[in-house]
Protein backbone atom coordinates (compact mmCIF):
# COMPACT_ATOMS: atom_id res chain seq x y z
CA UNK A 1 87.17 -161.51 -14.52
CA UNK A 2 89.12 -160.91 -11.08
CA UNK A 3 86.65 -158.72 -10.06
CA UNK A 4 83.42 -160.78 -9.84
CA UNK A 5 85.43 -164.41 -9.94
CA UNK A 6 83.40 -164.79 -13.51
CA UNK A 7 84.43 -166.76 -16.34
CA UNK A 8 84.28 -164.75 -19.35
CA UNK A 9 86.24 -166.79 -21.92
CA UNK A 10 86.63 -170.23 -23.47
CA UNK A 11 88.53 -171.10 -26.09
CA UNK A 12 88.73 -175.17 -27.49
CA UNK A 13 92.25 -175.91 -29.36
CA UNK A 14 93.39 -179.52 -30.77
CA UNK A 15 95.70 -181.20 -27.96
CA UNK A 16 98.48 -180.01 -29.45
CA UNK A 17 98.37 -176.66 -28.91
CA UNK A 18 99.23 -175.24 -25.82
CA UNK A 19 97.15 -172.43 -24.18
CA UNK A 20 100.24 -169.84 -24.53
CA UNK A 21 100.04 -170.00 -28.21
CA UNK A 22 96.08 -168.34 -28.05
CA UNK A 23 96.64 -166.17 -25.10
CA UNK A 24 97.04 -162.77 -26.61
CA UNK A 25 94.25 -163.49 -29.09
CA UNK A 26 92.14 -164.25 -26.56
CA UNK A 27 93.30 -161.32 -24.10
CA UNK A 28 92.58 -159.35 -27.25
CA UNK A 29 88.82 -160.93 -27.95
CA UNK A 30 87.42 -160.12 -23.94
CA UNK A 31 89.12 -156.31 -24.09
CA UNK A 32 86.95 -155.64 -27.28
CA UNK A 33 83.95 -157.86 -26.20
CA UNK A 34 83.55 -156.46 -23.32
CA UNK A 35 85.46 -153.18 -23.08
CA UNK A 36 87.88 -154.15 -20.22
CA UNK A 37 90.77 -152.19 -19.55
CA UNK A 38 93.15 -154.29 -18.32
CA UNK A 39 95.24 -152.91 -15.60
CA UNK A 40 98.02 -155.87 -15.20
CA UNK A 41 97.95 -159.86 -15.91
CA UNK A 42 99.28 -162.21 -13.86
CA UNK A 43 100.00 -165.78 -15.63
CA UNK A 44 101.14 -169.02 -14.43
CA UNK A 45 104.70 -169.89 -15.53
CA UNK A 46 103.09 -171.81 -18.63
CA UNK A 47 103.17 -168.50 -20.44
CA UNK A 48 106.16 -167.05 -19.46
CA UNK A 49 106.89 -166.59 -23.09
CA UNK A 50 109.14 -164.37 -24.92
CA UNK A 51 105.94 -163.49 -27.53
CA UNK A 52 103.68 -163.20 -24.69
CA UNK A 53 105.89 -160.78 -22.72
CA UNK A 54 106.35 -158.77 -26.29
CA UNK A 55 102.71 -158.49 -26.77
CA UNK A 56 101.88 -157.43 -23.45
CA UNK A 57 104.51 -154.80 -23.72
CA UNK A 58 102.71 -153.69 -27.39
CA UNK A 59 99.52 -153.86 -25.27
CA UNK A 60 101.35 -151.51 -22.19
CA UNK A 61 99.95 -154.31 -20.00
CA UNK A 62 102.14 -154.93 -17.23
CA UNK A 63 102.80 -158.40 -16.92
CA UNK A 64 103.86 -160.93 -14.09
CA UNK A 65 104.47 -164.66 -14.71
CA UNK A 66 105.38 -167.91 -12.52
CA UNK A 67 108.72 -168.62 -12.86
CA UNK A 68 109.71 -171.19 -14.80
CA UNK A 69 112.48 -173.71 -13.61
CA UNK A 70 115.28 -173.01 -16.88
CA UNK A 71 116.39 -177.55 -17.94
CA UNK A 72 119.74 -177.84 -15.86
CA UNK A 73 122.80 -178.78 -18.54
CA UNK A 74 123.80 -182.61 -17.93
CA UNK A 75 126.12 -183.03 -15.28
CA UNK A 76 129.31 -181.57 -15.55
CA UNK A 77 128.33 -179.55 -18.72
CA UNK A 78 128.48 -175.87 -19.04
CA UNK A 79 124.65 -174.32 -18.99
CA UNK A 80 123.68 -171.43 -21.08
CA UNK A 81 123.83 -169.53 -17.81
CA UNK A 82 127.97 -170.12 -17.25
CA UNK A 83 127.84 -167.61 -20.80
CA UNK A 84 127.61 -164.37 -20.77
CA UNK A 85 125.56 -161.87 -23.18
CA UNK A 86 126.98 -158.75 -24.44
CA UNK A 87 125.52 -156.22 -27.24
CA UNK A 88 128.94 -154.89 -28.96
CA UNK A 89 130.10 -156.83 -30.16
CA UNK A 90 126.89 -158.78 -30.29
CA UNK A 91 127.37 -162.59 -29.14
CA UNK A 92 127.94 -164.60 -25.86
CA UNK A 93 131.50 -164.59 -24.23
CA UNK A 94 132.27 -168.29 -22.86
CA UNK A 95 133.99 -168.71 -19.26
CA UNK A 96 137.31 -168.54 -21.15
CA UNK A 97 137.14 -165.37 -23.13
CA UNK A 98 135.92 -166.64 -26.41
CA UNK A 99 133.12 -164.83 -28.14
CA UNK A 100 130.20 -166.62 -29.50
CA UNK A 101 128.84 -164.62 -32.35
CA UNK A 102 125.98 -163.94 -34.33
CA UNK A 103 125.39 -166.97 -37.27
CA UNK A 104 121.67 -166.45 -38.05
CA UNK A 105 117.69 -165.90 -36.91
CA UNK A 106 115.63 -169.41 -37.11
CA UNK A 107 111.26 -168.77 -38.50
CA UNK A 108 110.78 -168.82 -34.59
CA UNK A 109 112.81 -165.81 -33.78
CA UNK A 110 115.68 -167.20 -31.91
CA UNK A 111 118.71 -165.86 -33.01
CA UNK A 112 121.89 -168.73 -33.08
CA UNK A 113 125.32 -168.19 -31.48
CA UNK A 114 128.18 -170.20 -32.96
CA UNK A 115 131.85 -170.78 -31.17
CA UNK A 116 134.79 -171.03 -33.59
CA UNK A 117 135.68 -174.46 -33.75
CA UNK A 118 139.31 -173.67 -34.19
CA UNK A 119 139.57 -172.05 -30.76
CA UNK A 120 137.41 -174.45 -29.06
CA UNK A 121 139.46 -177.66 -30.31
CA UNK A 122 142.53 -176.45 -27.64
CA UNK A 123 140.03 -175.00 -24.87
CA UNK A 124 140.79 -176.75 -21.65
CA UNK A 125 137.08 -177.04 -20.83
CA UNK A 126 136.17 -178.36 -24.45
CA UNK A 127 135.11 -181.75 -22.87
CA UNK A 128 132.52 -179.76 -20.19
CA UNK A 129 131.36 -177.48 -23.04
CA UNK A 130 130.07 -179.46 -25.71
CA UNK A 131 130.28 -182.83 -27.10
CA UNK A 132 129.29 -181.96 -30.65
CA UNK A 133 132.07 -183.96 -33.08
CA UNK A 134 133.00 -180.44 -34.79
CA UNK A 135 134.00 -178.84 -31.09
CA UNK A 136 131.58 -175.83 -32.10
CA UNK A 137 129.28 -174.74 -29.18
CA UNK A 138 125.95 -172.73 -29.93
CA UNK A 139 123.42 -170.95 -27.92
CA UNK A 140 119.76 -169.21 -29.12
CA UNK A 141 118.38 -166.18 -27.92
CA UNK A 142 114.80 -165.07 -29.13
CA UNK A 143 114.54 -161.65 -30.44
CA UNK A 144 112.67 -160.42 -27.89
CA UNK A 145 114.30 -161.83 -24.88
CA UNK A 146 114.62 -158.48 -23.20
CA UNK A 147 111.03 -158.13 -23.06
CA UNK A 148 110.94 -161.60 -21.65
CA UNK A 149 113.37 -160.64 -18.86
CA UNK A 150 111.49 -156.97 -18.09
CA UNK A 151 108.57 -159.28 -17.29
CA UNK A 152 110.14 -161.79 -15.28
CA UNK A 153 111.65 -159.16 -13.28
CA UNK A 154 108.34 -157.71 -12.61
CA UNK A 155 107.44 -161.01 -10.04
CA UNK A 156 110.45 -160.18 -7.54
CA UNK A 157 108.83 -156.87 -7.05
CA UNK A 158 105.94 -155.94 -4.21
CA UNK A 159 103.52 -154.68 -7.06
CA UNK A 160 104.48 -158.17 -9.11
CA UNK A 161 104.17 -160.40 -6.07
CA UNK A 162 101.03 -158.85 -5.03
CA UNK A 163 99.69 -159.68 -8.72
């Protein structure tokens, strides 16, 4: 409770199971128990979550979360961040033109990308793209990834930062 600095939930999970997995349940458990309409959330970057942004949008709770440090690609690799997104047609476009498309959704909700190996095999930047033996590259996006981003975007503004 932000209000009156008073704890007003714990929760015990095995070891395993980090605190993001039982945060919207929880959220969910104090609103009912004790009737609190929740205005905004702040988070640590812990939960900056693709489901967690998603639920908060369900919930239209504004949401702010630390920002979490993306793993840098080895050293002269190509990150997920040299490719760029685009809806139509649906895939990632690589630094030289080449369109990653859809191949399938994963049980966790990320949705794969797949190079065509032909194509790739001749690329000049092959070697800084990927080392897999069949010269196919592949990113994953989860399905709610824009919700993700709407959140993130909500720390860089003076209503997020004050949160």
């Amino acid at each position: 409770d932000g209000r009156h600095a008073i704890i007003t939930d714990t929760y015990t999970t095995a070891a395993n199971v980090h605190d993001s997995i039982v945060y919207l349940g929880r959220l969910d458990r104090q609103r009912q128990r004790f009737g609190f309409d929740v205005k905004a959330v702040g988070l640590d970057a812990g939960y900056a979550t693709s489901g967690i942004a998603k639920g908060l949008e369900d919930r239209k709770i504004p949401g702010v979360t630390g920002y979490r440090r993306p793993t840098p690609p080895k050293p002269g690799m190509l990150g997920p961040k040299d490719f760029i997104y685009q809806d139509d047609p649906e895939g990632y476009v690589c630094p030289q033109g080449q369109l990653l498309s859809y191949a399938t959704t994963d049980r966790n909700g990320y949705r794969h990308y797949k190079s065509d190996p032909a194509i790739c095999r001749t690329c000049p930047l092959l070697a800084s793209c990927t080392s897999n033996a069949k010269a196919e590259r592949s990113i994953t996006r989860h399905v709610w990834r824009e919700a993700r981003e709407r959140t993130d975007a909500n720390r860089l503004t003076s209503w997020g930062k004050a949160i």
